[in-house]
PDB file of N, CA and C in Angstrom:
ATOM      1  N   UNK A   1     -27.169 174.851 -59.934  1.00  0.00           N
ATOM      2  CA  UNK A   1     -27.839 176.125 -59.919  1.00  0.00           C
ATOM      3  C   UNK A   1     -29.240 175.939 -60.495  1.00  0.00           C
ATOM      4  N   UNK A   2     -30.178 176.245 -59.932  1.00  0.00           N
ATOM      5  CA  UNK A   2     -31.723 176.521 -60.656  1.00  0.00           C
ATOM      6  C   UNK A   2     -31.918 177.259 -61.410  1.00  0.00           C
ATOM      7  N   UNK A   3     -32.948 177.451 -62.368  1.00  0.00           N
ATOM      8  CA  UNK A   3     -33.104 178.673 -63.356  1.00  0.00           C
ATOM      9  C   UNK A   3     -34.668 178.527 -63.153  1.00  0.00           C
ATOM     10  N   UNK A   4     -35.571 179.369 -62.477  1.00  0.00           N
ATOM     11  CA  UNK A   4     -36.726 179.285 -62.652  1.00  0.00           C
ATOM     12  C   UNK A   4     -36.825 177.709 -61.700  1.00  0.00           C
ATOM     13  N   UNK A   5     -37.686 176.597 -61.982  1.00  0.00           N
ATOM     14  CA  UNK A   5     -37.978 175.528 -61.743  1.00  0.00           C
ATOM     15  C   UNK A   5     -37.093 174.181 -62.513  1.00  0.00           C
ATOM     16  N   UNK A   6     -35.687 174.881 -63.251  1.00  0.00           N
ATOM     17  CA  UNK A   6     -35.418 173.858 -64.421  1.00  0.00           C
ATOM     18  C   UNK A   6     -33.754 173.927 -63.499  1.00  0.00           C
ATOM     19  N   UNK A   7     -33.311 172.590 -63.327  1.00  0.00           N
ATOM     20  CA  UNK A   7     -31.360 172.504 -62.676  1.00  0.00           C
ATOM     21  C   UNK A   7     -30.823 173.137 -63.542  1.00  0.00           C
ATOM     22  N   UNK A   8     -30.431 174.238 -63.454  1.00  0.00           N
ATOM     23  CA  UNK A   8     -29.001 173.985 -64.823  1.00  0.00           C
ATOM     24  C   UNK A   8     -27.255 173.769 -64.338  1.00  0.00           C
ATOM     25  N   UNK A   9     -26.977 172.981 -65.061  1.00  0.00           N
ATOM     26  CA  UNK A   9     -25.618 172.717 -64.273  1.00  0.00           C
ATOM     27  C   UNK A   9     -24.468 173.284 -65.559  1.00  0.00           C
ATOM     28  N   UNK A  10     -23.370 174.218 -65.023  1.00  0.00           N
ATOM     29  CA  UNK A  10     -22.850 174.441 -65.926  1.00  0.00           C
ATOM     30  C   UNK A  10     -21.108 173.880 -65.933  1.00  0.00           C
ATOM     31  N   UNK A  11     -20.410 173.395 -66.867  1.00  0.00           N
ATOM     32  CA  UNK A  11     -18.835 173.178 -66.553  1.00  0.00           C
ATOM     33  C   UNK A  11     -18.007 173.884 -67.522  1.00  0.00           C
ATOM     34  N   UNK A  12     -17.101 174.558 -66.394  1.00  0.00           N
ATOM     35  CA  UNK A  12     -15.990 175.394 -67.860  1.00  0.00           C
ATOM     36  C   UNK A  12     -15.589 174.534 -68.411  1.00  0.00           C
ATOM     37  N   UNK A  13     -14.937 174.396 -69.047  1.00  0.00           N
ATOM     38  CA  UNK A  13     -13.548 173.736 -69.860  1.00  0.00           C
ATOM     39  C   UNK A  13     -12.762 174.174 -70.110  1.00  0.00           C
ATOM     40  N   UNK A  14     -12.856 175.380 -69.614  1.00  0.00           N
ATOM     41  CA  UNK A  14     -11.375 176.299 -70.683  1.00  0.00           C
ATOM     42  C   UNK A  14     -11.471 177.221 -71.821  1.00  0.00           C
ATOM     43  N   UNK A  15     -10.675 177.654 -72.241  1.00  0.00           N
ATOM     44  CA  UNK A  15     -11.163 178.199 -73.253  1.00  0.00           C
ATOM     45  C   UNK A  15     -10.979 177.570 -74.346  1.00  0.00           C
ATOM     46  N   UNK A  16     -11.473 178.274 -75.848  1.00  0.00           N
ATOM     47  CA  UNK A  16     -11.685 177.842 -77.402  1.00  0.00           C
ATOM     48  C   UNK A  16     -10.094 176.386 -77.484  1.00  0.00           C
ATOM     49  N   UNK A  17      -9.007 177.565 -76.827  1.00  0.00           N
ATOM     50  CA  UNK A  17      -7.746 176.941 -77.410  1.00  0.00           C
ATOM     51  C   UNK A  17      -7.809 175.638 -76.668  1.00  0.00           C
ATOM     52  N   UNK A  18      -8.089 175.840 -75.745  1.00  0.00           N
ATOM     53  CA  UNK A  18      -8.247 174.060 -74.686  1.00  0.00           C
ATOM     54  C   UNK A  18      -9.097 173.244 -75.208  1.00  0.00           C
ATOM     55  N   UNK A  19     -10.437 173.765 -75.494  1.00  0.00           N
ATOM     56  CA  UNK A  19     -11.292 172.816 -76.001  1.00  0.00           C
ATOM     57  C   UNK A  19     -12.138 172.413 -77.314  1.00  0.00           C
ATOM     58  N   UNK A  20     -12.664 171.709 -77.506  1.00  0.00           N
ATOM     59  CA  UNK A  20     -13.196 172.219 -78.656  1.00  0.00           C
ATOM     60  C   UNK A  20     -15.082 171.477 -78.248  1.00  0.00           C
ATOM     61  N   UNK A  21     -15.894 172.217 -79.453  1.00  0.00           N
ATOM     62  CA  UNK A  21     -17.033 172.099 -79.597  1.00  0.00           C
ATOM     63  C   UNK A  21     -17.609 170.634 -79.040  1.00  0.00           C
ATOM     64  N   UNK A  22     -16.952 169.965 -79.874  1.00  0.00           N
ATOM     65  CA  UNK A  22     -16.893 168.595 -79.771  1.00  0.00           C
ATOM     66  C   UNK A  22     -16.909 167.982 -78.199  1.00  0.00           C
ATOM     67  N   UNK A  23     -15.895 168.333 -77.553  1.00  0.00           N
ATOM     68  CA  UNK A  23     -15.589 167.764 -76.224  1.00  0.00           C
ATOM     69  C   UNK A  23     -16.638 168.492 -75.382  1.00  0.00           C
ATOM     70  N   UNK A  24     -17.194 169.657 -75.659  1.00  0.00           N
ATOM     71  CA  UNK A  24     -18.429 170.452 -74.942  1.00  0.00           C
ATOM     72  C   UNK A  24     -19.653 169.719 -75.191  1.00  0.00           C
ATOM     73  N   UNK A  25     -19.820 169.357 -76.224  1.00  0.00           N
ATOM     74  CA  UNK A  25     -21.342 168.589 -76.383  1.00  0.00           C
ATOM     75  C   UNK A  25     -20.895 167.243 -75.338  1.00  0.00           C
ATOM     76  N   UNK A  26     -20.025 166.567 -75.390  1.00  0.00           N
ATOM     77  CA  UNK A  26     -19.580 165.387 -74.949  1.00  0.00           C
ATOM     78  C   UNK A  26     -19.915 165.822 -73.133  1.00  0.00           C
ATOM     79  N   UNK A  27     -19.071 166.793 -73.062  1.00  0.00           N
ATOM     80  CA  UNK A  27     -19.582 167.391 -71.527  1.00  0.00           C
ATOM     81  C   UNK A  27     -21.119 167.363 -71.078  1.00  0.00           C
ATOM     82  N   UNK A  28     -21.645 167.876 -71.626  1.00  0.00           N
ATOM     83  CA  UNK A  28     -22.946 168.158 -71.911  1.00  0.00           C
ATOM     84  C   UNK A  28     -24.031 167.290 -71.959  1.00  0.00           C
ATOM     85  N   UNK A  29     -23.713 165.691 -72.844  1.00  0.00           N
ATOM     86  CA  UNK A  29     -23.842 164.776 -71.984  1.00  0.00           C
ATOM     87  C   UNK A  29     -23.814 164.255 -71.348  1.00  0.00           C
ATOM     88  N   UNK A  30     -22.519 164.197 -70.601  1.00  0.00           N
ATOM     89  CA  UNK A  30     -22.236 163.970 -69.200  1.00  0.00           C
ATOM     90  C   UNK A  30     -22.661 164.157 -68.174  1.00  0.00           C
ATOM     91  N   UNK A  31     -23.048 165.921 -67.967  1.00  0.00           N
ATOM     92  CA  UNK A  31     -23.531 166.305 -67.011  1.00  0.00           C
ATOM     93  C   UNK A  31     -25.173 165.892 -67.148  1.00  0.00           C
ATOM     94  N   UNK A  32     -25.712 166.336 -68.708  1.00  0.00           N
ATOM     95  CA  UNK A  32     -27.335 165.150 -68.334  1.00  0.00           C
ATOM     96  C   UNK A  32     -27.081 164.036 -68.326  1.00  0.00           C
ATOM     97  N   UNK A  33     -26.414 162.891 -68.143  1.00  0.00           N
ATOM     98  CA  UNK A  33     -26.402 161.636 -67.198  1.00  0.00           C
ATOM     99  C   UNK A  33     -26.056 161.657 -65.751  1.00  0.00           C
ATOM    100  N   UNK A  34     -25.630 162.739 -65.574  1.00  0.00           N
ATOM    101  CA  UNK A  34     -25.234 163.035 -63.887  1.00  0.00           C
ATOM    102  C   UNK A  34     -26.822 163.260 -63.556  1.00  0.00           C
ATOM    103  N   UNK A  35     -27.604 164.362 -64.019  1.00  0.00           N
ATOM    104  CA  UNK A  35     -28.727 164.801 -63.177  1.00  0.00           C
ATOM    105  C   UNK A  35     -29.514 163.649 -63.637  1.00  0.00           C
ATOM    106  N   UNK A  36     -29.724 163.250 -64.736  1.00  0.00           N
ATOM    107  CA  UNK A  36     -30.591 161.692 -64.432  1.00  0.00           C
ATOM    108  C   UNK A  36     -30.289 161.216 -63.354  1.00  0.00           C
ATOM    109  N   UNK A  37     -28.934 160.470 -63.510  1.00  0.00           N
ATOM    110  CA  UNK A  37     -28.385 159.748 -62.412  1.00  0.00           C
ATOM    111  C   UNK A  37     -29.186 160.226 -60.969  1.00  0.00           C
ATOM    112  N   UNK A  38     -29.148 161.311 -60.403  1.00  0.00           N
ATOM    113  CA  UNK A  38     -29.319 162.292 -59.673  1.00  0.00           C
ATOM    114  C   UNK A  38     -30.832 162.483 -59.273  1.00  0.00           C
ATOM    115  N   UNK A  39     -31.743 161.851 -60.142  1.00  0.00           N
ATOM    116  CA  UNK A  39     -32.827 162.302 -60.134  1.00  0.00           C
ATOM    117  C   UNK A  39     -33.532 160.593 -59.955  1.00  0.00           C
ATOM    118  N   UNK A  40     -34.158 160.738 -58.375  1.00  0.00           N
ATOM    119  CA  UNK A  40     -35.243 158.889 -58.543  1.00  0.00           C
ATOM    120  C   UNK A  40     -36.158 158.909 -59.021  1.00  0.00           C
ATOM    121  N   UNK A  41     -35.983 157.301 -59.177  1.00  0.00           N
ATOM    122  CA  UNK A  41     -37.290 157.277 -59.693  1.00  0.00           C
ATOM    123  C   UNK A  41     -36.891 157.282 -61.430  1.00  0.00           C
ATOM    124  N   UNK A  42     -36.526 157.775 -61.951  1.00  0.00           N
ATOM    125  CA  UNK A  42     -36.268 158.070 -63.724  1.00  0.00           C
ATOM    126  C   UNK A  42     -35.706 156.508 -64.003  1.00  0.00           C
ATOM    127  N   UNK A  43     -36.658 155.783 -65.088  1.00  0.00           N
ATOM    128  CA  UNK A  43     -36.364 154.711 -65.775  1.00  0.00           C
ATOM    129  C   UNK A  43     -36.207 154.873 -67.104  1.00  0.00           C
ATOM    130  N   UNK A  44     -36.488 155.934 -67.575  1.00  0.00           N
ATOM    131  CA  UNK A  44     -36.605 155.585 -69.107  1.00  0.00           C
ATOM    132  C   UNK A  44     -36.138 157.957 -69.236  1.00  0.00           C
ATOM    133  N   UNK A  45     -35.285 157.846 -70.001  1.00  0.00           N
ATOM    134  CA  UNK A  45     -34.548 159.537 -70.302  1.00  0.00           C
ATOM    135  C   UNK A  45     -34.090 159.192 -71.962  1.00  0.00           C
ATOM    136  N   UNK A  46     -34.000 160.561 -72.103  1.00  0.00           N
ATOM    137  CA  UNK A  46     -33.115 160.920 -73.218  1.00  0.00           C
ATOM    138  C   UNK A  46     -32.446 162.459 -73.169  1.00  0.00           C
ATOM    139  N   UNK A  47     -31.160 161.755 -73.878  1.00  0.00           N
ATOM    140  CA  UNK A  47     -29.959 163.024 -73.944  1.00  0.00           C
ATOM    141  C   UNK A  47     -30.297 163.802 -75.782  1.00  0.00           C
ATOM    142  N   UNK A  48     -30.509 164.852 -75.695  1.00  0.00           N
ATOM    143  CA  UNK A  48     -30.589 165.456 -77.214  1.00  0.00           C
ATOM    144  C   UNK A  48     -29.338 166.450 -77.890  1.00  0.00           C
ATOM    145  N   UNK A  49     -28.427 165.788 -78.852  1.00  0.00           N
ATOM    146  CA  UNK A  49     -27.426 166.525 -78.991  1.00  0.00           C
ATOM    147  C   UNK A  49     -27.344 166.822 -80.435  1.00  0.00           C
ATOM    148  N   UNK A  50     -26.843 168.370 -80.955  1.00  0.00           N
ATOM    149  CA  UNK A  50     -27.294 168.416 -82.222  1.00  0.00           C
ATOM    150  C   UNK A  50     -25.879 168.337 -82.449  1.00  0.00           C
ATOM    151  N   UNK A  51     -25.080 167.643 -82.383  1.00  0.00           N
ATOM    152  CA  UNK A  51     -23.590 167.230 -82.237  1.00  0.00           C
ATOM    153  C   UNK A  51     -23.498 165.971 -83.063  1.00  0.00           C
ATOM    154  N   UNK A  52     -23.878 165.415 -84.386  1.00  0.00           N
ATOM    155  CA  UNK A  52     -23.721 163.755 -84.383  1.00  0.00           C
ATOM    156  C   UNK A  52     -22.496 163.531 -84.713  1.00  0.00           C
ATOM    157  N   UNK A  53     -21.167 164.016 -84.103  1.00  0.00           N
ATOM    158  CA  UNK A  53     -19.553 163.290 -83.808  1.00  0.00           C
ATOM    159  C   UNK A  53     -19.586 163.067 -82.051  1.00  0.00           C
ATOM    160  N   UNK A  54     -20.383 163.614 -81.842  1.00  0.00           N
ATOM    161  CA  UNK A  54     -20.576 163.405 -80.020  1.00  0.00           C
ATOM    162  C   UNK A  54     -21.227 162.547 -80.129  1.00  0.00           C
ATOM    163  N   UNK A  55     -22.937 161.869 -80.572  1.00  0.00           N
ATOM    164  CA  UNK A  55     -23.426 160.694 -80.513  1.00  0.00           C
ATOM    165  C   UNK A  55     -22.846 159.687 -81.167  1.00  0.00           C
ATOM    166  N   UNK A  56     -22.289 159.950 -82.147  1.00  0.00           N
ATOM    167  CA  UNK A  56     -21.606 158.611 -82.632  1.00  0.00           C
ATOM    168  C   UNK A  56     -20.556 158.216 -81.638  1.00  0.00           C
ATOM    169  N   UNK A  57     -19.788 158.905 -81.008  1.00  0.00           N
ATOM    170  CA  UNK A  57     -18.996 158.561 -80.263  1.00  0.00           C
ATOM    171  C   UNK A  57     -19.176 158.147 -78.906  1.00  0.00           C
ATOM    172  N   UNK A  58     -20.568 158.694 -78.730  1.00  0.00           N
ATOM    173  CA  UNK A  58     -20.878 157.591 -77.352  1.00  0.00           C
ATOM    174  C   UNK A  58     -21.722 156.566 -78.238  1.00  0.00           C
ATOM    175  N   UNK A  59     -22.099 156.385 -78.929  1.00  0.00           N
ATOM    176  CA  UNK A  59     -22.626 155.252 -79.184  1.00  0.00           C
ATOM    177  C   UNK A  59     -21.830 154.369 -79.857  1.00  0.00           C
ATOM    178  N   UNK A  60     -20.612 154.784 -80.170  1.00  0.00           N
ATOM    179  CA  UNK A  60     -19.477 153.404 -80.329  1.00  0.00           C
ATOM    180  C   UNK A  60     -18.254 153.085 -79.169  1.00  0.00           C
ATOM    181  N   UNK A  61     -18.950 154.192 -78.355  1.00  0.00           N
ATOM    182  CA  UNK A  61     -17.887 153.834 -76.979  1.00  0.00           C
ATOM    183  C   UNK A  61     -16.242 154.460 -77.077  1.00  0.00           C
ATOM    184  N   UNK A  62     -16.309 155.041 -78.120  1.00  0.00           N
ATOM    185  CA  UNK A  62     -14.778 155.722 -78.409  1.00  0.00           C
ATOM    186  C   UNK A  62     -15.139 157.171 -79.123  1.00  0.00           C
ATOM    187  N   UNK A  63     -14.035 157.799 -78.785  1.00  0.00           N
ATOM    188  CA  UNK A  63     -14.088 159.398 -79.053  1.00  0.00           C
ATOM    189  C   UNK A  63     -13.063 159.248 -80.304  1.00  0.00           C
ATOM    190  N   UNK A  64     -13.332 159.719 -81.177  1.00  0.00           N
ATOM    191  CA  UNK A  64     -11.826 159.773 -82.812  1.00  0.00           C
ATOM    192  C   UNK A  64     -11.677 161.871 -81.954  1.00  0.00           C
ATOM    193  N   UNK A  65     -10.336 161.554 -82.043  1.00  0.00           N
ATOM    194  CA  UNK A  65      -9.245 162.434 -81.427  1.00  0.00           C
ATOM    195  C   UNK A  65      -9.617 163.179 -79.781  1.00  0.00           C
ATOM    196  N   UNK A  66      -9.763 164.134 -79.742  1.00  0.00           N
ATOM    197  CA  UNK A  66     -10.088 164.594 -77.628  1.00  0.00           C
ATOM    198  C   UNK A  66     -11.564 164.008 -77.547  1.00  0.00           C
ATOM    199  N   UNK A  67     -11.692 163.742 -76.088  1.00  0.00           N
ATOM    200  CA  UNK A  67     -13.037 163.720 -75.679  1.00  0.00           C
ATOM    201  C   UNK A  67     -13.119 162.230 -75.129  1.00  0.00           C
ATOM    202  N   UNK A  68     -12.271 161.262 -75.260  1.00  0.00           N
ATOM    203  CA  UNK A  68     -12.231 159.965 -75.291  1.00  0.00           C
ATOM    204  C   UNK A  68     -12.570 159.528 -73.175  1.00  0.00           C
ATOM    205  N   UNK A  69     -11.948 160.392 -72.785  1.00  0.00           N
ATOM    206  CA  UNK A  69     -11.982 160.451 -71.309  1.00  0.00           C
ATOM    207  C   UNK A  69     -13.471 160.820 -70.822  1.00  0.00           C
ATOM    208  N   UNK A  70     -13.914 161.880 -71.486  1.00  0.00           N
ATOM    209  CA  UNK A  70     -15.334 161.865 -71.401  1.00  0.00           C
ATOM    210  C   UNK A  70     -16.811 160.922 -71.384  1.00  0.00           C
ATOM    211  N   UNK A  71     -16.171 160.668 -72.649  1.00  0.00           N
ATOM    212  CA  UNK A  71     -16.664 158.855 -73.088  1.00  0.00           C
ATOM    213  C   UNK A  71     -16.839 158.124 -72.373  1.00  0.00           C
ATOM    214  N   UNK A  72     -15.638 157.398 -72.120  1.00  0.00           N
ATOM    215  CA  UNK A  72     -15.420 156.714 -70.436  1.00  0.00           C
ATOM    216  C   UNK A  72     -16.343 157.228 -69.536  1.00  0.00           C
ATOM    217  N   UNK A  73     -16.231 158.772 -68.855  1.00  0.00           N
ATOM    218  CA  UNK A  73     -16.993 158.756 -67.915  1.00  0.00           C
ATOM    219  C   UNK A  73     -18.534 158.760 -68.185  1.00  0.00           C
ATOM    220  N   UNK A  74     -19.238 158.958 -69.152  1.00  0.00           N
ATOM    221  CA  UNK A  74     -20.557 158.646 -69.726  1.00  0.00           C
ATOM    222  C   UNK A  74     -20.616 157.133 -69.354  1.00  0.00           C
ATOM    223  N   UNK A  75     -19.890 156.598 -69.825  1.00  0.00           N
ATOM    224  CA  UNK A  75     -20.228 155.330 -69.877  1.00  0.00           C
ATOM    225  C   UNK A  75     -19.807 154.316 -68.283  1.00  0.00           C
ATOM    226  N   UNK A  76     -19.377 154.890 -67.732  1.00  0.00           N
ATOM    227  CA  UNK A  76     -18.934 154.898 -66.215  1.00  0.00           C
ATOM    228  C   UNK A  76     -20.392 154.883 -65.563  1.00  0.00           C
ATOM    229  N   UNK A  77     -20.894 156.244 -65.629  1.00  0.00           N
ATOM    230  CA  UNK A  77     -22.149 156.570 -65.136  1.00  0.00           C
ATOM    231  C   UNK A  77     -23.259 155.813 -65.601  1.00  0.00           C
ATOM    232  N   UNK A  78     -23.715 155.581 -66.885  1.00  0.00           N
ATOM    233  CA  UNK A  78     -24.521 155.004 -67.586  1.00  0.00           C
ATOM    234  C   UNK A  78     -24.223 153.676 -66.888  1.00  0.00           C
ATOM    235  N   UNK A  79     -23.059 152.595 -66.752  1.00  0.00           N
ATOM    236  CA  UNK A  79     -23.229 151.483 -65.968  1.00  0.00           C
ATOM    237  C   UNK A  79     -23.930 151.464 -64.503  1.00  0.00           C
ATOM    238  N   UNK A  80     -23.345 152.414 -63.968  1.00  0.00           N
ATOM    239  CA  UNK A  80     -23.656 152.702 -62.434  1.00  0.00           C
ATOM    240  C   UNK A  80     -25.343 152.866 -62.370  1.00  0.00           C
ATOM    241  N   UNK A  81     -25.661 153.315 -63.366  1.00  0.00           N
ATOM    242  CA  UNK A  81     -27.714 153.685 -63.501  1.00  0.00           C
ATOM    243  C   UNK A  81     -28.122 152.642 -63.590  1.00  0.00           C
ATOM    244  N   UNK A  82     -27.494 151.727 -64.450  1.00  0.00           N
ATOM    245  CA  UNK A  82     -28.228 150.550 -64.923  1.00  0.00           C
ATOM    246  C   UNK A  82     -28.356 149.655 -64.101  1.00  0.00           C
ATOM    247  N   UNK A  83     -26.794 149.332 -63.238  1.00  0.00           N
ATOM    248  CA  UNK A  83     -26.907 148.673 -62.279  1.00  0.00           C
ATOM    249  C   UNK A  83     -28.094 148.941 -60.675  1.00  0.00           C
ATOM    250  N   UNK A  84     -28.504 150.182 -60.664  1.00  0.00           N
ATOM    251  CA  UNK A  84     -28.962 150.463 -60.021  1.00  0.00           C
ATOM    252  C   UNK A  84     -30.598 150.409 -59.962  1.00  0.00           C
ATOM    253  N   UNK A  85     -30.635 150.771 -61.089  1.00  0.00           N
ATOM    254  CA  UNK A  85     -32.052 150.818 -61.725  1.00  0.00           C
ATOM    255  C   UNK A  85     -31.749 149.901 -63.222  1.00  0.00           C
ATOM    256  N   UNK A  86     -32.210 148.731 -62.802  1.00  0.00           N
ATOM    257  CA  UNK A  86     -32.383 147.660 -63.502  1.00  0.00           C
ATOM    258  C   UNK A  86     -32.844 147.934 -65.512  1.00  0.00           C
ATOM    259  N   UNK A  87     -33.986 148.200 -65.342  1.00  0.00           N
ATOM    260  CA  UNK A  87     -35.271 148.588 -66.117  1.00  0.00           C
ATOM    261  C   UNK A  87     -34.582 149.736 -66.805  1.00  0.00           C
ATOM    262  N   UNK A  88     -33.570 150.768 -66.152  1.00  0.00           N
ATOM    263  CA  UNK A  88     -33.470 152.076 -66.811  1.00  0.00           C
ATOM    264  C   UNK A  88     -32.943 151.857 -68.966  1.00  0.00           C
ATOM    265  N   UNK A  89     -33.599 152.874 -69.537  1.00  0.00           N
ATOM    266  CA  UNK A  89     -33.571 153.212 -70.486  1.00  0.00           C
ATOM    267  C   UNK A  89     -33.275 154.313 -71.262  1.00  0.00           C
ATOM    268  N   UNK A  90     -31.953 154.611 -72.165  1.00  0.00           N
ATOM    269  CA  UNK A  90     -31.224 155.486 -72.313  1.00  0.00           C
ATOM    270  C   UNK A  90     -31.724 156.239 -74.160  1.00  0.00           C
ATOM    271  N   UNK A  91     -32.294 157.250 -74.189  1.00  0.00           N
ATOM    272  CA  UNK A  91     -32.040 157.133 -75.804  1.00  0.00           C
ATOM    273  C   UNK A  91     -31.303 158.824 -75.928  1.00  0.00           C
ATOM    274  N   UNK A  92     -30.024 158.461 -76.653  1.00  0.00           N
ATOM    275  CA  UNK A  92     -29.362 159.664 -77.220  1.00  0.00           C
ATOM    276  C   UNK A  92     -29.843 159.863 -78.651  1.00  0.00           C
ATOM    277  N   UNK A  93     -30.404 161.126 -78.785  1.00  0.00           N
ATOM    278  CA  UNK A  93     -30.523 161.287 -80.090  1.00  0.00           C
ATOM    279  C   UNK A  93     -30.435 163.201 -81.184  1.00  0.00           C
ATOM    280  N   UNK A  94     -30.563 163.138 -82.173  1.00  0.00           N
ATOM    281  CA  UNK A  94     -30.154 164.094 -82.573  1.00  0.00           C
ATOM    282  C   UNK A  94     -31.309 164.735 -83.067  1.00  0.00           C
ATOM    283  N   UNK A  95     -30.531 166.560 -82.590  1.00  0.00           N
ATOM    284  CA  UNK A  95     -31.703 167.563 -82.769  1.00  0.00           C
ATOM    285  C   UNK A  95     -30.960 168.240 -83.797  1.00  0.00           C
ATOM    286  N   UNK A  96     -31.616 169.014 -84.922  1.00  0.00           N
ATOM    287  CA  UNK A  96     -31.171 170.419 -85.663  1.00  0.00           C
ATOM    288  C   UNK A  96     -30.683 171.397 -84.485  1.00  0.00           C
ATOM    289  N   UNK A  97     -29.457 171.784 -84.640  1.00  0.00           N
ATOM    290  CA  UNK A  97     -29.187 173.044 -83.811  1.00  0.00           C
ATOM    291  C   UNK A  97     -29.516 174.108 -85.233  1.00  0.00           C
ATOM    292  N   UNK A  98     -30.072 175.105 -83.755  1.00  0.00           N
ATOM    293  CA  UNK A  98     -30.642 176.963 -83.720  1.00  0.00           C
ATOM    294  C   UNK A  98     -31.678 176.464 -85.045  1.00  0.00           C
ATOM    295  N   UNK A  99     -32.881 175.548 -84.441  1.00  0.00           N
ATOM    296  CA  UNK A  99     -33.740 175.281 -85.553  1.00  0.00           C
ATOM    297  C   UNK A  99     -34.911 175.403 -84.555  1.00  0.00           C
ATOM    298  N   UNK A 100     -34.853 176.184 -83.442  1.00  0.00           N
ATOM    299  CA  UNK A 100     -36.013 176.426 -82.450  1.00  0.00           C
ATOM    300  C   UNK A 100     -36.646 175.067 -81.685  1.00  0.00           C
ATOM    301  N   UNK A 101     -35.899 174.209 -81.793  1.00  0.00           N
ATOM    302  CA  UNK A 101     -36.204 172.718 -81.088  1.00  0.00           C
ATOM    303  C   UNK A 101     -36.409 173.734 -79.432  1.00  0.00           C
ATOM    304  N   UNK A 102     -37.225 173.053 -78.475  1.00  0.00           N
ATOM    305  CA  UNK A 102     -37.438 173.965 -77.041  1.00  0.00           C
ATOM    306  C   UNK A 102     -36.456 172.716 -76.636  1.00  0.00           C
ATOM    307  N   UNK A 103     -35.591 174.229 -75.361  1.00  0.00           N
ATOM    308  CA  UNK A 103     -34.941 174.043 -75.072  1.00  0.00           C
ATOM    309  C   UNK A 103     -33.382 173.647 -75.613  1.00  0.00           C
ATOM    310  N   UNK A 104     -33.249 173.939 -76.561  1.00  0.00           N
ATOM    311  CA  UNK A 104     -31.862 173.653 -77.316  1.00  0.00           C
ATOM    312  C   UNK A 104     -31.583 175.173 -77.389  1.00  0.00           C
ATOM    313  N   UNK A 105     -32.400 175.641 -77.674  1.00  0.00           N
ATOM    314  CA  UNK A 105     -31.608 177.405 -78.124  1.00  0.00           C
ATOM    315  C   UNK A 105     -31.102 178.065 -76.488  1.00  0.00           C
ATOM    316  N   UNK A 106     -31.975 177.418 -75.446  1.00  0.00           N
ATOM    317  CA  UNK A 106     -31.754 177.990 -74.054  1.00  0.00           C
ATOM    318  C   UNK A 106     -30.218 176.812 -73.647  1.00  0.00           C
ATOM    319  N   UNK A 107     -30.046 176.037 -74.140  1.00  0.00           N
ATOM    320  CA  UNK A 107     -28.889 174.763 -73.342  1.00  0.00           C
ATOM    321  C   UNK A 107     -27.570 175.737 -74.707  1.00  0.00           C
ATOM    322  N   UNK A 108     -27.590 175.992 -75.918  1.00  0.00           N
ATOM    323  CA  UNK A 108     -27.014 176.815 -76.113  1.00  0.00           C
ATOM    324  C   UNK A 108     -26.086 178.089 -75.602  1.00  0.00           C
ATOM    325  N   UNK A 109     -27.924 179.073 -75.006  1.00  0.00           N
ATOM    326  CA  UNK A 109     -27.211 180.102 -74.124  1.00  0.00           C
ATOM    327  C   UNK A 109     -26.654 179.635 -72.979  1.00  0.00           C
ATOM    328  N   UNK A 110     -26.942 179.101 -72.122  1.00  0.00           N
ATOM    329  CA  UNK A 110     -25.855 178.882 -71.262  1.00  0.00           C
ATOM    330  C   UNK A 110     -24.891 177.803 -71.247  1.00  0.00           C
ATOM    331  N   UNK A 111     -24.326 177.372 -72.757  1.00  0.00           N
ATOM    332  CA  UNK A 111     -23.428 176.562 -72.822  1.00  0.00           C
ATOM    333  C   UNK A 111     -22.206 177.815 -73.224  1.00  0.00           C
ATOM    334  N   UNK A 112     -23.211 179.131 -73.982  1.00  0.00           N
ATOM    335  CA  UNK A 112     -22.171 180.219 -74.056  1.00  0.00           C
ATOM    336  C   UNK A 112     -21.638 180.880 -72.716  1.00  0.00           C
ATOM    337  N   UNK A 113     -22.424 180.639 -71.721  1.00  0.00           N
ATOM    338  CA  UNK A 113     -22.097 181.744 -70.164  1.00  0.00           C
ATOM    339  C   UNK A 113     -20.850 180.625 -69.936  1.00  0.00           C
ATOM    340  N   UNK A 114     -21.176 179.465 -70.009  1.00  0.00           N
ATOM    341  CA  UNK A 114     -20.159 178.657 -69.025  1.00  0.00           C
ATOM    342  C   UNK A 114     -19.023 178.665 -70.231  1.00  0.00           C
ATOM    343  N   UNK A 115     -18.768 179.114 -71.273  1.00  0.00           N
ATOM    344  CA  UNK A 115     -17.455 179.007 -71.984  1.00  0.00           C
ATOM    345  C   UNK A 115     -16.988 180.590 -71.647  1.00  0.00           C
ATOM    346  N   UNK A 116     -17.453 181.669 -70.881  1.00  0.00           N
ATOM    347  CA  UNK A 116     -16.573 182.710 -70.279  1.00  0.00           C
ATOM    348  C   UNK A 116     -16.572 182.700 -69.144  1.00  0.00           C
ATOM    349  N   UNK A 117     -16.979 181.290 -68.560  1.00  0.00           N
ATOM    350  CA  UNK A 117     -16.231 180.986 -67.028  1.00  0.00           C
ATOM    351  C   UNK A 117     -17.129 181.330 -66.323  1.00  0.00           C
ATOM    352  N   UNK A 118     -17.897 181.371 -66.241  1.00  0.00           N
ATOM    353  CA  UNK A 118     -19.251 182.449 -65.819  1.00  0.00           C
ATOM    354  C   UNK A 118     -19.359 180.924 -64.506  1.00  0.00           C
TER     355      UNK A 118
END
C-alpha cells in the first residue's frame, strides 16, 4: 500500500494474546528487508528498531523465547540480497522510541492500524 510517495507494508499477527511486542518489531524487520530486497539498485540500507531484544536477536541469529522463525526468515532474505548484490550493506540499529526520531512515531502509528487487523 502507498501512503503519500512512502510503501507502507503492513502484517497482522494476531492479536496481544498471539503475539507479543517483541515478535512485531522482529516482523517489522522483516518486512524492511523485503522492500529493500524489493527495491534495485540499494547497496548499502539500514533497519531502525527501538526494540534492542529484536536487534540483539538478529544480530546473534537466535530469538530467546517466540520470534525465532522470524529470525530465520530475516536471515533467509538477508542471504538471498547478498548473494545477489554482492557489495550490499546491512546496518540494524537502535532508535529511542516516541523520542520524535522522523519517521518512528509514523512506523508506530501504523504498526497500531495493523495490530486491529486493519
Amino acid at each position: 500500500m502507498w501512503k503519500g510517495t512512502k510503501k507502507v507494508t503492513r502484517s497482522y499477527l494476531g492479536t496481544e494474546e498471539d503475539n507479543t511486542v517483541y515478535e512485531a518489531e522482529l516482523q517489522g524487520a522483516c518486512d524492511g528487508l523485503d522492500q529493500i530486497a524489493n527495491t534495485p539498485r540499494v547497496t548499502r540500507a539500514g533497519i531502525l528498531l527501538d526494540s534492542v531484544s529484536a536487534i540483539q536477536a538478529l544480530r546473534n541469529g537466535r530469538a530467546a523465547g517466540g520470534g525465532q522463525s522470524l529470525v530465520e526468515r530475516f536471515y533467509a532474505t538477508l542471504r538471498r540480497l547478498i548473494k545477489r548484490r554482492r557489495t550490499f550493506r546491512l546496518i540494524v540499529q537502535w532508535v529511542p522510541g516516541h523520542m520524535g526520531v522522523q519517521g518512528n512515531e509514523e512506523v508506530d502509528a501504523e504498526a497500531k492500524i495493523a495490530a486491529g487487523g486493519e
